[in-house]
C-alpha atoms as a PDB file:
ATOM      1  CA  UNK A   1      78.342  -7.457-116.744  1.00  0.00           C
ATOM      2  CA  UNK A   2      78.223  -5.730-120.460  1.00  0.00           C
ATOM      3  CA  UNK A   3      82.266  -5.490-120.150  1.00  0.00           C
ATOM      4  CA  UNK A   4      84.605  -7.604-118.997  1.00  0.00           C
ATOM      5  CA  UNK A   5      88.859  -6.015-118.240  1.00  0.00           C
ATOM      6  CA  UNK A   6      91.939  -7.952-118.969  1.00  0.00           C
ATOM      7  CA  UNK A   7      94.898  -7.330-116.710  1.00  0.00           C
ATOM      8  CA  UNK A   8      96.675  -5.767-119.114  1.00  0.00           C
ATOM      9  CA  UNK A   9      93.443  -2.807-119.227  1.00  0.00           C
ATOM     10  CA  UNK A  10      94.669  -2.244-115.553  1.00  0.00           C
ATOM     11  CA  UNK A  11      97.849  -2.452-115.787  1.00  0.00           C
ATOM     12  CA  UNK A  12      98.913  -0.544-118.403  1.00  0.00           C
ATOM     13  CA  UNK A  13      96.317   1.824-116.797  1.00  0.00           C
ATOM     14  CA  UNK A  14      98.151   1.876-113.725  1.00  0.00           C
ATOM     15  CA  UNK A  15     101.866   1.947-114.987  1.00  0.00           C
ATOM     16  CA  UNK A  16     101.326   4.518-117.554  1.00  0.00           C
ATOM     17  CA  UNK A  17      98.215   6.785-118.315  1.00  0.00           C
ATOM     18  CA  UNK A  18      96.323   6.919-115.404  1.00  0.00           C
ATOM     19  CA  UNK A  19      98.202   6.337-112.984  1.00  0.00           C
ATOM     20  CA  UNK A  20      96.788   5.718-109.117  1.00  0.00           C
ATOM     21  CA  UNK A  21      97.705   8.838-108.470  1.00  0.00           C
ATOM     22  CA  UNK A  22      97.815  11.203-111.231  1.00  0.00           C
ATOM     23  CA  UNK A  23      93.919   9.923-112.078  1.00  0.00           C
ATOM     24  CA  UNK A  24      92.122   8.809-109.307  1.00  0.00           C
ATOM     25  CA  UNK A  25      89.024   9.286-111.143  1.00  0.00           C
ATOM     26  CA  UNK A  26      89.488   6.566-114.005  1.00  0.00           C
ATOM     27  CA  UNK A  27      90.109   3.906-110.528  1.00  0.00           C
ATOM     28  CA  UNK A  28      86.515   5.921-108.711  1.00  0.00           C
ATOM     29  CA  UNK A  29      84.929   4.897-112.460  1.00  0.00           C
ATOM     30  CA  UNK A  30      85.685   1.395-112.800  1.00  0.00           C
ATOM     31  CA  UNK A  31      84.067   1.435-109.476  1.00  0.00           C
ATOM     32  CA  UNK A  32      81.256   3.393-110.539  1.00  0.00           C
ATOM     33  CA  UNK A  33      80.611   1.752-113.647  1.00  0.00           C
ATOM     34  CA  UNK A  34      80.973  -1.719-111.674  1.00  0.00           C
ATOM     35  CA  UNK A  35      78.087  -0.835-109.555  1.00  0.00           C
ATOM     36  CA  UNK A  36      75.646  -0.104-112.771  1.00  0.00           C
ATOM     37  CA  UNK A  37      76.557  -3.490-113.609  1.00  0.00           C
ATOM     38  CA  UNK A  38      78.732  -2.242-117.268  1.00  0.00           C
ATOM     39  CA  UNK A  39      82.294  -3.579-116.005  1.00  0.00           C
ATOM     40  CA  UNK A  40      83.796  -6.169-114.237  1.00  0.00           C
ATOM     41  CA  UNK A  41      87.009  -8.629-114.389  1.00  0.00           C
ATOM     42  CA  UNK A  42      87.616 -12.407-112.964  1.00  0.00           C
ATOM     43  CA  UNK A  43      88.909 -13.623-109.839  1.00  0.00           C
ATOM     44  CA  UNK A  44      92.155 -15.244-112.538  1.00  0.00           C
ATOM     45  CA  UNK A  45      92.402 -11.352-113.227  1.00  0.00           C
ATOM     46  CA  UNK A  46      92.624 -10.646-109.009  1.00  0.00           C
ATOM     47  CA  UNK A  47      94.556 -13.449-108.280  1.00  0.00           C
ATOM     48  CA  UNK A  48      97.227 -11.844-111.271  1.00  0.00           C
ATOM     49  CA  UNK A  49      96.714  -9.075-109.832  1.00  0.00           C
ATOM     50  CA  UNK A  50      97.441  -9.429-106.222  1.00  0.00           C
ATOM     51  CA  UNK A  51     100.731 -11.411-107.053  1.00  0.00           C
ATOM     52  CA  UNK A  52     102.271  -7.716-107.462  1.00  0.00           C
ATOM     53  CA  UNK A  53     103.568  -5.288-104.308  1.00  0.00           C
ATOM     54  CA  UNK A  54     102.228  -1.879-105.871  1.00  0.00           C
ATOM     55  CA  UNK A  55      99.195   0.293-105.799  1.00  0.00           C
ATOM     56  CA  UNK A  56      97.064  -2.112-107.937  1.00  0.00           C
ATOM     57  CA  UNK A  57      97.047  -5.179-105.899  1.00  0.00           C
ATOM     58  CA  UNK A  58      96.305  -2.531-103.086  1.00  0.00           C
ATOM     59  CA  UNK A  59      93.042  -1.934-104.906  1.00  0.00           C
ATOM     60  CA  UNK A  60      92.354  -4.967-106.052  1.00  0.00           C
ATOM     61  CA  UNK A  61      92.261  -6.388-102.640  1.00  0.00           C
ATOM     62  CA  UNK A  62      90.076  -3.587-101.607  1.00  0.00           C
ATOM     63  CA  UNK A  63      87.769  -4.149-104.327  1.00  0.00           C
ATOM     64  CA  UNK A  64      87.719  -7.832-104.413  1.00  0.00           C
ATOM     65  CA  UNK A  65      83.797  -7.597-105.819  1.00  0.00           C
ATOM     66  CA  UNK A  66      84.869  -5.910-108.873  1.00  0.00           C
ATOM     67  CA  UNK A  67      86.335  -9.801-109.758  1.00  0.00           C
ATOM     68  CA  UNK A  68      83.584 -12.037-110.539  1.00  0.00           C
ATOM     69  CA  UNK A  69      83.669 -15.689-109.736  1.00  0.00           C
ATOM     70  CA  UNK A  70      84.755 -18.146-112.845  1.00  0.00           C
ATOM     71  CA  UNK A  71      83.563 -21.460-110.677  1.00  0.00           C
ATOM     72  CA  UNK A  72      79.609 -21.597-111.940  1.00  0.00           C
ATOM     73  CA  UNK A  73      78.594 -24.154-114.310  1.00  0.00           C
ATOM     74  CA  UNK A  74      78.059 -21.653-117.591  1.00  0.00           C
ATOM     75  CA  UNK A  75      81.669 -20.508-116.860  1.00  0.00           C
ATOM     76  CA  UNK A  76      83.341 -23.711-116.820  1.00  0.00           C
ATOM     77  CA  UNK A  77      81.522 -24.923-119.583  1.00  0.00           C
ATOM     78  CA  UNK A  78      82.482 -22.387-121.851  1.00  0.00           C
ATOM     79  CA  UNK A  79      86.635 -22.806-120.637  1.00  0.00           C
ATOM     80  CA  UNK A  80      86.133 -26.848-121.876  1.00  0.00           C
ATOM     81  CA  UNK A  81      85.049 -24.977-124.905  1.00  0.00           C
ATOM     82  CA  UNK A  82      87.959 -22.204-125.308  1.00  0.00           C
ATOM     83  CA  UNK A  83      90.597 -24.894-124.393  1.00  0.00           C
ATOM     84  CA  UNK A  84      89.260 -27.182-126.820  1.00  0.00           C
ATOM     85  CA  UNK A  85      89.672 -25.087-129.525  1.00  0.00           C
ATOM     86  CA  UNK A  86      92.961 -23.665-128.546  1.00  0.00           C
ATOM     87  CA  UNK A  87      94.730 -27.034-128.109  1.00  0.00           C
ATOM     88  CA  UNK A  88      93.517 -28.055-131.929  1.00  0.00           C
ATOM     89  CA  UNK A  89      95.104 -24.794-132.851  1.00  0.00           C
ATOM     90  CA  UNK A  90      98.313 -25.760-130.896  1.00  0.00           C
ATOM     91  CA  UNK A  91     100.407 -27.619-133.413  1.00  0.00           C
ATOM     92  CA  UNK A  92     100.342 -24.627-135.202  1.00  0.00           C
ATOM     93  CA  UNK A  93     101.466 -22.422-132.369  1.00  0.00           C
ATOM     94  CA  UNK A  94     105.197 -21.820-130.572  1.00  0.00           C
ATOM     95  CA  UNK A  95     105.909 -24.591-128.384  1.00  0.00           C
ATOM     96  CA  UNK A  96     104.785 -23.972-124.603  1.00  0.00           C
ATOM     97  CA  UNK A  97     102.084 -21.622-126.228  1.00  0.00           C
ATOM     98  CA  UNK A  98      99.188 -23.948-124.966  1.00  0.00           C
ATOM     99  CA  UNK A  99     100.726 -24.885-121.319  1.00  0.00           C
ATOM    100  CA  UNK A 100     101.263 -20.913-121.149  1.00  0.00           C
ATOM    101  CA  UNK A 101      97.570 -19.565-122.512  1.00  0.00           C
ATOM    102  CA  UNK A 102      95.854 -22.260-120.156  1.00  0.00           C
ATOM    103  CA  UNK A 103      97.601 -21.451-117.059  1.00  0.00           C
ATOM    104  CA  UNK A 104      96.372 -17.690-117.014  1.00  0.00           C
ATOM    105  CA  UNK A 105      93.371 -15.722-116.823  1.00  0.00           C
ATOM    106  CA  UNK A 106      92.976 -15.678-120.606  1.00  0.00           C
ATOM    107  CA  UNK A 107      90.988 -18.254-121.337  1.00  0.00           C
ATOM    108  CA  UNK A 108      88.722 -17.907-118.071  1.00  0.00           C
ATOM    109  CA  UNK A 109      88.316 -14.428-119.171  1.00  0.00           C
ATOM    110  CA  UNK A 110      87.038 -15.038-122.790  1.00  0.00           C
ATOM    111  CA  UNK A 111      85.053 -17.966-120.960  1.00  0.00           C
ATOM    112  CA  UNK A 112      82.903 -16.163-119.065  1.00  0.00           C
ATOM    113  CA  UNK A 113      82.655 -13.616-121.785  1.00  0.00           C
ATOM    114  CA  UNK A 114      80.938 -16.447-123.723  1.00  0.00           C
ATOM    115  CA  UNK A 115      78.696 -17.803-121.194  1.00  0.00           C
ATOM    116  CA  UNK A 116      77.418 -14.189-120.326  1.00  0.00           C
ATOM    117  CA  UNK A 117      77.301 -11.903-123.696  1.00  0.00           C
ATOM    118  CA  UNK A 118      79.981  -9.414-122.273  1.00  0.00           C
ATOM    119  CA  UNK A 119      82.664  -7.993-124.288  1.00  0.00           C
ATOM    120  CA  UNK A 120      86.137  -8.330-123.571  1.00  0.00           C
ATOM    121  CA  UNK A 121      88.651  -5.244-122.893  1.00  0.00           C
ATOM    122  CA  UNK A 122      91.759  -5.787-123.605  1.00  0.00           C
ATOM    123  CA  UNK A 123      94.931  -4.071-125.053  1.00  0.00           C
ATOM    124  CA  UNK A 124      95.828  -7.026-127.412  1.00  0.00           C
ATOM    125  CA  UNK A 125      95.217  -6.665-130.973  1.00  0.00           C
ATOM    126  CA  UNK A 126      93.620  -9.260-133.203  1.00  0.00           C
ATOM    127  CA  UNK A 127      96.484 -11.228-135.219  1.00  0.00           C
ATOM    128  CA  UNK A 128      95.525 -14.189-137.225  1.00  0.00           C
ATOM    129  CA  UNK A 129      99.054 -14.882-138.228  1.00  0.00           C
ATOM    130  CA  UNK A 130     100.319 -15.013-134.494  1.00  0.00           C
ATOM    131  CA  UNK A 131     102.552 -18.415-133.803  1.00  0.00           C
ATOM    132  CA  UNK A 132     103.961 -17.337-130.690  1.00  0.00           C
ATOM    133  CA  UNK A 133     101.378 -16.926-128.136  1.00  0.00           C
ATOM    134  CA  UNK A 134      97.361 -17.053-128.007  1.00  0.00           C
ATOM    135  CA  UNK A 135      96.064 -13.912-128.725  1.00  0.00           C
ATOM    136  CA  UNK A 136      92.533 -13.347-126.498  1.00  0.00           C
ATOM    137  CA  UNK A 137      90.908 -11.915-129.846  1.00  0.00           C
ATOM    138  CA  UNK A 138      92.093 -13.982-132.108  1.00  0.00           C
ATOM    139  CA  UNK A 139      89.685 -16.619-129.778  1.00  0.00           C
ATOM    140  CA  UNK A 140      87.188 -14.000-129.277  1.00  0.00           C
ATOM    141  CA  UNK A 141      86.832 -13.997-133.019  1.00  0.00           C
ATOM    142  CA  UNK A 142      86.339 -17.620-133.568  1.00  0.00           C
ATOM    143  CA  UNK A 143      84.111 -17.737-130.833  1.00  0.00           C
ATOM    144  CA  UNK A 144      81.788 -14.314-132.341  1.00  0.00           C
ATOM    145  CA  UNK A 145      83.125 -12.948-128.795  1.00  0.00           C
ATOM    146  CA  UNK A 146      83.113  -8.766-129.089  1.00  0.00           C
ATOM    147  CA  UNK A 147      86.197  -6.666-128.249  1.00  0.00           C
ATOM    148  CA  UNK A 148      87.800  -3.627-127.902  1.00  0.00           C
ATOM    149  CA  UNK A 149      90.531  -1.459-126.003  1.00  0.00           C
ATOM    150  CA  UNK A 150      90.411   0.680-123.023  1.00  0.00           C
ATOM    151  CA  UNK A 151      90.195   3.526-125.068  1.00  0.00           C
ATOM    152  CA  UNK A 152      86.708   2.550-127.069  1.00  0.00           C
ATOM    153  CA  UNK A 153      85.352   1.796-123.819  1.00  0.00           C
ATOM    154  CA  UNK A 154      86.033   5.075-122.347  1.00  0.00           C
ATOM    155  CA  UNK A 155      84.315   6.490-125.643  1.00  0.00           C
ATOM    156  CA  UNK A 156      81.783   3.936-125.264  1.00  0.00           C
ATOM    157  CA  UNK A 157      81.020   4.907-121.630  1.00  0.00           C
ATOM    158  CA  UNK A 158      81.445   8.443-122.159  1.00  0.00           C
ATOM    159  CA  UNK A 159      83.477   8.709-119.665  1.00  0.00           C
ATOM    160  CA  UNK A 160      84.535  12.161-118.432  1.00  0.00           C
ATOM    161  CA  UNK A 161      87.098  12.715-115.941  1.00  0.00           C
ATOM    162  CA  UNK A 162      86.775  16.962-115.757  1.00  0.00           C
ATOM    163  CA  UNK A 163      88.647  18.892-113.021  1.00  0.00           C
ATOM    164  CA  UNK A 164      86.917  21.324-111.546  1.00  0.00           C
ATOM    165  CA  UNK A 165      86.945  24.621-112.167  1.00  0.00           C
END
């Protein structure tokens, strides 16, 4: 996969601008897209997912290959690697920040982005200064791990969701 989704790319997706049913076509694209091998997300992503009662765990359980697995060797090397850098950077951080970054798809996410070359979408913004919480690019960017938004994807992709006429 070229691009790998954060929950919060479906989420927000699904709570607010293209919603499940006011856009099917952005949900028939990730599909689309998945196939050609440009997108993906990780099972940590599904199993966040498919905690909620909604729509979107609906679909992710329908789509469960859209969730790529994070138990191969490359993947788990790289998380030794992302939580080894993250808990030297945790006596800087809030605390609870570590406990709360490890226990989430974060770091599995930005994992497998490092064993494979993908990018990582995500609606978080790069913040050097955070204290609070792990930020998935502030990790991205120690690690030379690309990223962007939603939005750059869809420009990326050219995506085109057109009604007919």
């Amino acid at each position: 996969m070229k691009h790998l989704l954060d929950a919060n790319t479906l989420i927000e997706a699904k709570n607010r601008y293209y919603g499940m049913s006011i856009c099917p076509a952005f949900w028939d694209w990730l599909l689309r897209e998945h196939q050609t091998l440009e997108l993906a997300s990780i099972t940590s992503v599904k199993d966040e997912l498919s905690k909620g009662n909604d729509d979107l765990a609906t679909w992710t359980a329908r789509n469960s290959g859209f969730f790529q697995a994070i138990s191969d060797e490359p993947t788990q090397a790289a998380y030794i690697q992302i939580a080894t850098h993250v808990a030297d950077q945790a006596p800087k951080m809030k605390v609870g920040a570590l406990d709360e970054f490890l226990a989430g798809a974060d770091p599995w996410l930005i994992a497998k982005a490092l064993c494979t070359g993908a990018i990582v979408v995500t609606h978080e913004v790069l913040n050097l200064d955070a204290k609070r919480k792990f930020i998935i690019p502030n990790v991205c960017k120690h690690f030379g791990i690309s990223y962007m938004n939603t939005f750059e994807l869809l420009h990326k992709l050219e995506a085109r969701f057109v009604l007919p006429r």
